[in-house]
C-alpha atoms as a PDB file:
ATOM      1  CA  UNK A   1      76.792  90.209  85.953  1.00  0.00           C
ATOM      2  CA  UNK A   2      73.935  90.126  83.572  1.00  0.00           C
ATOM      3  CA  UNK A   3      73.749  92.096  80.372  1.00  0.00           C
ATOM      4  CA  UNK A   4      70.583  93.750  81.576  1.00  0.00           C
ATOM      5  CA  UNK A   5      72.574  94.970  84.631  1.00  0.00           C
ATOM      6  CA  UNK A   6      73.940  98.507  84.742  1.00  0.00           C
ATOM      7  CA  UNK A   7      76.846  99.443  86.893  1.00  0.00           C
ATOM      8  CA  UNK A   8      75.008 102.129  88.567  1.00  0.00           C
ATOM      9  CA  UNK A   9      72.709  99.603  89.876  1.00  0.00           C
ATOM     10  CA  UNK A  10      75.580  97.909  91.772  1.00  0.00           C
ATOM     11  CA  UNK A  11      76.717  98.325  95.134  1.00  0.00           C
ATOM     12  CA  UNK A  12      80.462  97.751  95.777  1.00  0.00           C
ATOM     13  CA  UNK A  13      81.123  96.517  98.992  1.00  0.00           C
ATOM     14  CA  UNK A  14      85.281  96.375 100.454  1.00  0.00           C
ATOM     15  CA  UNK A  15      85.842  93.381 101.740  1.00  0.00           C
ATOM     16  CA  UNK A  16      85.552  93.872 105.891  1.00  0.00           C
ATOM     17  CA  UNK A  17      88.177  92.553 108.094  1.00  0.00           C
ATOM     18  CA  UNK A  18      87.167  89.728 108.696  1.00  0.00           C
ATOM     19  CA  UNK A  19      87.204  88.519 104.858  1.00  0.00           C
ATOM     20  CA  UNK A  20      90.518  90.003 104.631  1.00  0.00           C
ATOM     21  CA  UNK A  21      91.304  87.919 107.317  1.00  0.00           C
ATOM     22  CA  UNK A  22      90.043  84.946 106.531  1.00  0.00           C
ATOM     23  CA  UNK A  23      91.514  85.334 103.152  1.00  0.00           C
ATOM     24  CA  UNK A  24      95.194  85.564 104.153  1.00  0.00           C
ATOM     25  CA  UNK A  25      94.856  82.311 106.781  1.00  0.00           C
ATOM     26  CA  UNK A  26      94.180  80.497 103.793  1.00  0.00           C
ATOM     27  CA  UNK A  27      97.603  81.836 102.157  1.00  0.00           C
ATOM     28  CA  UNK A  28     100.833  80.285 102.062  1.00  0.00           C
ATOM     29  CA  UNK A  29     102.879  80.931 105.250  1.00  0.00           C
ATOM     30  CA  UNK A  30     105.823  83.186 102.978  1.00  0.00           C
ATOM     31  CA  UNK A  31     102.859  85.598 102.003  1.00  0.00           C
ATOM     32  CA  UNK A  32     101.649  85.917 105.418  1.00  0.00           C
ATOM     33  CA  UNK A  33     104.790  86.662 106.845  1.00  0.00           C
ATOM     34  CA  UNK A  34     105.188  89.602 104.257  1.00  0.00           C
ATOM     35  CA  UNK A  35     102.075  90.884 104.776  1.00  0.00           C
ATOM     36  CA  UNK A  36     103.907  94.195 105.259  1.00  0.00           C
ATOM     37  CA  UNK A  37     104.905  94.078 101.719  1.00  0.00           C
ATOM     38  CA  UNK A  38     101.242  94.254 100.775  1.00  0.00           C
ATOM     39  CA  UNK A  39     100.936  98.122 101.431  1.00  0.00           C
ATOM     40  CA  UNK A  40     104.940  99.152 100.152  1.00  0.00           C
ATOM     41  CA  UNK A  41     105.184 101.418  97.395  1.00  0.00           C
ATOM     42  CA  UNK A  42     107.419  99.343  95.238  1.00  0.00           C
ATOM     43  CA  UNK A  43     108.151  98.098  91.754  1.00  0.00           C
ATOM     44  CA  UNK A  44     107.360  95.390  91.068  1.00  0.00           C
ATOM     45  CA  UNK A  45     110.596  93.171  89.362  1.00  0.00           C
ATOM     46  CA  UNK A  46     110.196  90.437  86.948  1.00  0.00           C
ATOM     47  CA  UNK A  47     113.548  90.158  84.403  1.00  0.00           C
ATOM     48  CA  UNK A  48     112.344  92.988  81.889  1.00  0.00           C
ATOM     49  CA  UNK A  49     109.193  93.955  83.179  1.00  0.00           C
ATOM     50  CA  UNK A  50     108.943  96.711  85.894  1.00  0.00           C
ATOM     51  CA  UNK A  51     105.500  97.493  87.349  1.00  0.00           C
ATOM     52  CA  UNK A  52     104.771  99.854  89.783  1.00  0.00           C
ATOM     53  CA  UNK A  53     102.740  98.780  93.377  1.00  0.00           C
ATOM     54  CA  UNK A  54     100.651 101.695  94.035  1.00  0.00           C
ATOM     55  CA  UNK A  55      98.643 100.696  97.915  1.00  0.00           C
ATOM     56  CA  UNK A  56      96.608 103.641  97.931  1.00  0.00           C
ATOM     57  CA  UNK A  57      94.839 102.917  94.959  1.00  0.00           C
ATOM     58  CA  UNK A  58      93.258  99.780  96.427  1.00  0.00           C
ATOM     59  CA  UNK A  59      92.695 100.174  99.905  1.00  0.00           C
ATOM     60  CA  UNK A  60      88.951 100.016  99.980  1.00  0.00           C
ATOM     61  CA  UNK A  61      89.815  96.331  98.784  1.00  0.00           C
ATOM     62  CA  UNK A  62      91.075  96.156 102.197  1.00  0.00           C
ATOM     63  CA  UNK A  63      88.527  97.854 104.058  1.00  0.00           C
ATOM     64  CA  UNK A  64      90.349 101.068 104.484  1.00  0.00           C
ATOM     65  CA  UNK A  65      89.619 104.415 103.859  1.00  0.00           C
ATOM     66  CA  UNK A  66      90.123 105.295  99.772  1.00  0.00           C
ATOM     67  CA  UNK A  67      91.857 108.256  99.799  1.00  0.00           C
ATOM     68  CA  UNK A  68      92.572 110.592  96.428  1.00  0.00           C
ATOM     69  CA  UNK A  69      96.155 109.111  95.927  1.00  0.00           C
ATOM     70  CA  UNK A  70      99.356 111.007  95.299  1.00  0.00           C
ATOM     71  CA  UNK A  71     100.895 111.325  92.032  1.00  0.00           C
ATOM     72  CA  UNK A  72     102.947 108.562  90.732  1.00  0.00           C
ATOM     73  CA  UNK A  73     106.532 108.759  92.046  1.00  0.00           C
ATOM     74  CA  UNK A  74     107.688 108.651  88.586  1.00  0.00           C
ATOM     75  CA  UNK A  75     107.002 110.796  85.840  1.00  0.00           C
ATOM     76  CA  UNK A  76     105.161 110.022  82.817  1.00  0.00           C
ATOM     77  CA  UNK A  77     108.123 109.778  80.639  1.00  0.00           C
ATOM     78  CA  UNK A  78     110.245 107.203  83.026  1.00  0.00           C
ATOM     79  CA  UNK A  79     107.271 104.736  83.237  1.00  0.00           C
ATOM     80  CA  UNK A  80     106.726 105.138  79.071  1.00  0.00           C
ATOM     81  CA  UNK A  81     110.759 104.127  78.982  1.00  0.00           C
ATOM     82  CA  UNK A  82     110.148 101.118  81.075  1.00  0.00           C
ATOM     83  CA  UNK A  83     107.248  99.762  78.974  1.00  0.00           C
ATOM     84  CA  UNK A  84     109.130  99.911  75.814  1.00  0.00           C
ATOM     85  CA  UNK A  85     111.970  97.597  77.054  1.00  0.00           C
ATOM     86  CA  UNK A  86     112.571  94.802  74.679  1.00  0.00           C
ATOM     87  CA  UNK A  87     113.179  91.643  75.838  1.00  0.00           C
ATOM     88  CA  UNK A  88     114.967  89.867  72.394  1.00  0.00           C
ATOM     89  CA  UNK A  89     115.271  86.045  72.992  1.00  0.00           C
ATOM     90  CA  UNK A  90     119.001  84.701  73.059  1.00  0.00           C
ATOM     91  CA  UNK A  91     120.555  87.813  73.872  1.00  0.00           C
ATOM     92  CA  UNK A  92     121.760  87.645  77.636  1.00  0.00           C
ATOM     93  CA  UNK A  93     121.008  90.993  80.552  1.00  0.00           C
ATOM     94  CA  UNK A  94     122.033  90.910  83.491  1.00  0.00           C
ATOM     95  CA  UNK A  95     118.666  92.426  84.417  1.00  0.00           C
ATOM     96  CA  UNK A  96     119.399  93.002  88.153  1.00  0.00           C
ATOM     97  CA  UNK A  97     121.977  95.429  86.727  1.00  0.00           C
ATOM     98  CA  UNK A  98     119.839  96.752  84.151  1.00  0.00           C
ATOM     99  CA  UNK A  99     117.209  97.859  86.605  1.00  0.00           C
ATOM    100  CA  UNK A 100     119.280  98.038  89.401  1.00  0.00           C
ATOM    101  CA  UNK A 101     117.648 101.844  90.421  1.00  0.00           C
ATOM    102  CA  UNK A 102     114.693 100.056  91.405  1.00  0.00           C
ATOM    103  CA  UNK A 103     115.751  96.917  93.084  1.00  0.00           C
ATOM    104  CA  UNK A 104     117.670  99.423  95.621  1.00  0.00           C
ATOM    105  CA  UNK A 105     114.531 100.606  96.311  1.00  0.00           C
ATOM    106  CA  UNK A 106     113.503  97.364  98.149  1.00  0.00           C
ATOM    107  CA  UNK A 107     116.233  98.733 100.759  1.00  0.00           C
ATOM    108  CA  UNK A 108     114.237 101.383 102.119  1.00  0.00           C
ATOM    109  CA  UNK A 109     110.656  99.226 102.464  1.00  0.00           C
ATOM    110  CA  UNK A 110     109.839 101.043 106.113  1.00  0.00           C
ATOM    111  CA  UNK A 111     109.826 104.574 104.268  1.00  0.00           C
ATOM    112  CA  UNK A 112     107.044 103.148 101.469  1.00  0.00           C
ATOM    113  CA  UNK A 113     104.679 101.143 103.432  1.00  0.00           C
ATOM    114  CA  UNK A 114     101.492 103.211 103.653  1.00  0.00           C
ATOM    115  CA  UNK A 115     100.041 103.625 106.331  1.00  0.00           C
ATOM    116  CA  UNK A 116      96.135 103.938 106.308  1.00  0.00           C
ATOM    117  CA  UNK A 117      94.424 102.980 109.315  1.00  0.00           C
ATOM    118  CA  UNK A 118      91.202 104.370 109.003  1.00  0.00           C
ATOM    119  CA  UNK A 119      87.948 102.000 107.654  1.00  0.00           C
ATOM    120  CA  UNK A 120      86.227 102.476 104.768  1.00  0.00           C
ATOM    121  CA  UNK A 121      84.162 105.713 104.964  1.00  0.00           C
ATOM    122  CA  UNK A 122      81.072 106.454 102.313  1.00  0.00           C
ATOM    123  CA  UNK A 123      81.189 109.578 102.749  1.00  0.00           C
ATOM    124  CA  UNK A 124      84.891 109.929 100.763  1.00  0.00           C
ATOM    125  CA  UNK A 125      83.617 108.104  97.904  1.00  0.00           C
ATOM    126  CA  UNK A 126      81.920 110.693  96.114  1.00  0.00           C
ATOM    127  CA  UNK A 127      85.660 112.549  95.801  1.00  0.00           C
ATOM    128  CA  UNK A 128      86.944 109.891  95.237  1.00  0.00           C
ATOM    129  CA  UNK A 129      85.067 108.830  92.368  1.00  0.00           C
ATOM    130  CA  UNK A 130      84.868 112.659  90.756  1.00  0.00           C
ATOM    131  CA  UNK A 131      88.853 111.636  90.800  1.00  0.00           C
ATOM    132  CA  UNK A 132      89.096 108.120  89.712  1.00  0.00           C
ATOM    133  CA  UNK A 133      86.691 109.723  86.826  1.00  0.00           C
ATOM    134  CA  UNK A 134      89.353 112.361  85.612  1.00  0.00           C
ATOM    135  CA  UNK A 135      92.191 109.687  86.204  1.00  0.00           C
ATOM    136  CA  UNK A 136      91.299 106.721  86.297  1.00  0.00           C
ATOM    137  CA  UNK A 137      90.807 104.011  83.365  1.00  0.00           C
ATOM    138  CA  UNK A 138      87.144 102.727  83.949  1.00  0.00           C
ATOM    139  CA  UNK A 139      86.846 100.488  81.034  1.00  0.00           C
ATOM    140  CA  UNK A 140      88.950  99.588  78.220  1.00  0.00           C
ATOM    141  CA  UNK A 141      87.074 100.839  75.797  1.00  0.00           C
ATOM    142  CA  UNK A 142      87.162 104.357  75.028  1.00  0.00           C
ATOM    143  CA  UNK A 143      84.071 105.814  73.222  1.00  0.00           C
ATOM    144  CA  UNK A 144      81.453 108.614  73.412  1.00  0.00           C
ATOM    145  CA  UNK A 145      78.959 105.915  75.875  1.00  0.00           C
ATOM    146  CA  UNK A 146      81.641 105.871  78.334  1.00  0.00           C
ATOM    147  CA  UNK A 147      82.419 109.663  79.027  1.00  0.00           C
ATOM    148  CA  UNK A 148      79.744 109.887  81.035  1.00  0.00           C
ATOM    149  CA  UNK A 149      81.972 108.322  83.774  1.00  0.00           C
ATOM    150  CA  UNK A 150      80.869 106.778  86.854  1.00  0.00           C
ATOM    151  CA  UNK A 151      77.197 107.899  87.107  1.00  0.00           C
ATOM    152  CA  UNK A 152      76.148 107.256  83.577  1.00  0.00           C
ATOM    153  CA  UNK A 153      76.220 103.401  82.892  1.00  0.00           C
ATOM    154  CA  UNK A 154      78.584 101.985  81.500  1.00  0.00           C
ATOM    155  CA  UNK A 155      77.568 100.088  78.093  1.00  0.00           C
ATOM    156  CA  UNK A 156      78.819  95.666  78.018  1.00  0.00           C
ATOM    157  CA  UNK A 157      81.411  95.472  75.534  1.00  0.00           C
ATOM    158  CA  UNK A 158      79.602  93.211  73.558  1.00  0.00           C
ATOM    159  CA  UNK A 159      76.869  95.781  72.761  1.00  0.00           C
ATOM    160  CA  UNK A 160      79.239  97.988  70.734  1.00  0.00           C
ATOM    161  CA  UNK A 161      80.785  95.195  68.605  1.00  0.00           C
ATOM    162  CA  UNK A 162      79.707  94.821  64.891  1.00  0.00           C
ATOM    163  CA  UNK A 163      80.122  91.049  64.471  1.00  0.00           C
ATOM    164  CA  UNK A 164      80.637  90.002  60.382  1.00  0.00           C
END
């Protein structure tokens, strides 16, 4: 994207089926066979680190329908706790044990898979972005030029930095 280009001025497209398609032919066999996996509600596991797999907030990456998605699972206060684990090198966790409410979570996969069948639909996305606008984090920088949201453009990072 240039500098002269404004966000407004871009049209997001979801990739159609057929890209999505073509995409996961080109995968290794292990990820296509778990292709189910794509659309679970689950955390996400790696030793110390515990991320949370929300589907619903990238569907029209898939071509489906964006809905308004449902609050996290867990509070506000649970996912803080998780990102101030400290991972201190020599000292040994049994980490499987130390997180071992969320790896019994991958039990139940059927009951998180979301199910979303319907395409992509225009007509949602001016909910959804009043949403993603309240909620969601559209840039990492936080200033007066980006609380405009969505509809306002959204200034290059560049342009705000005082270089010395």
């Amino acid at each position: 994207m240039a500098d002269s280009d404004r966000f407004s001025d871009l049209l997001w497209m979801p990739h159609g089926q057929h890209k999505v398609s073509k995409i996961s032919e080109n995968m290794p066999i292990q990820i296509q066979n778990d292709r189910t996996w794509w659309f679970a509600r689950l955390p996400l596991i790696h030793f110390w680190v515990v991320e949370f797999h929300y589907p619903e907030r990238v569907m029209r990456q898939f071509g489906r329908k964006q809905l308004i998605p449902p609050s996290p699972p867990h509070g506000e206060v649970e996912l803080r706790k998780l990102r101030k684990v400290k991972h201190v090198g020599g000292k040994v966790c049994d980490w499987n044990k130390f997180h071992a409410k969320y790896v019994q979570q991958y039990d139940g996969i059927e009951a998180t898979i979301v199910q979303e069948d319907c395409p992509f639909d225009v007509a949602s996305l001016k909910e959804y972005r009043c949403w993603f606008q309240a909620n969601g984090m559209f840039t990492m920088f936080f200033d007066s030029q980006c609380l405009g949201g969505l509809e306002n453009s959204i200034p290059y990072p560049r342009d705000n930095m005082e270089w010395t």
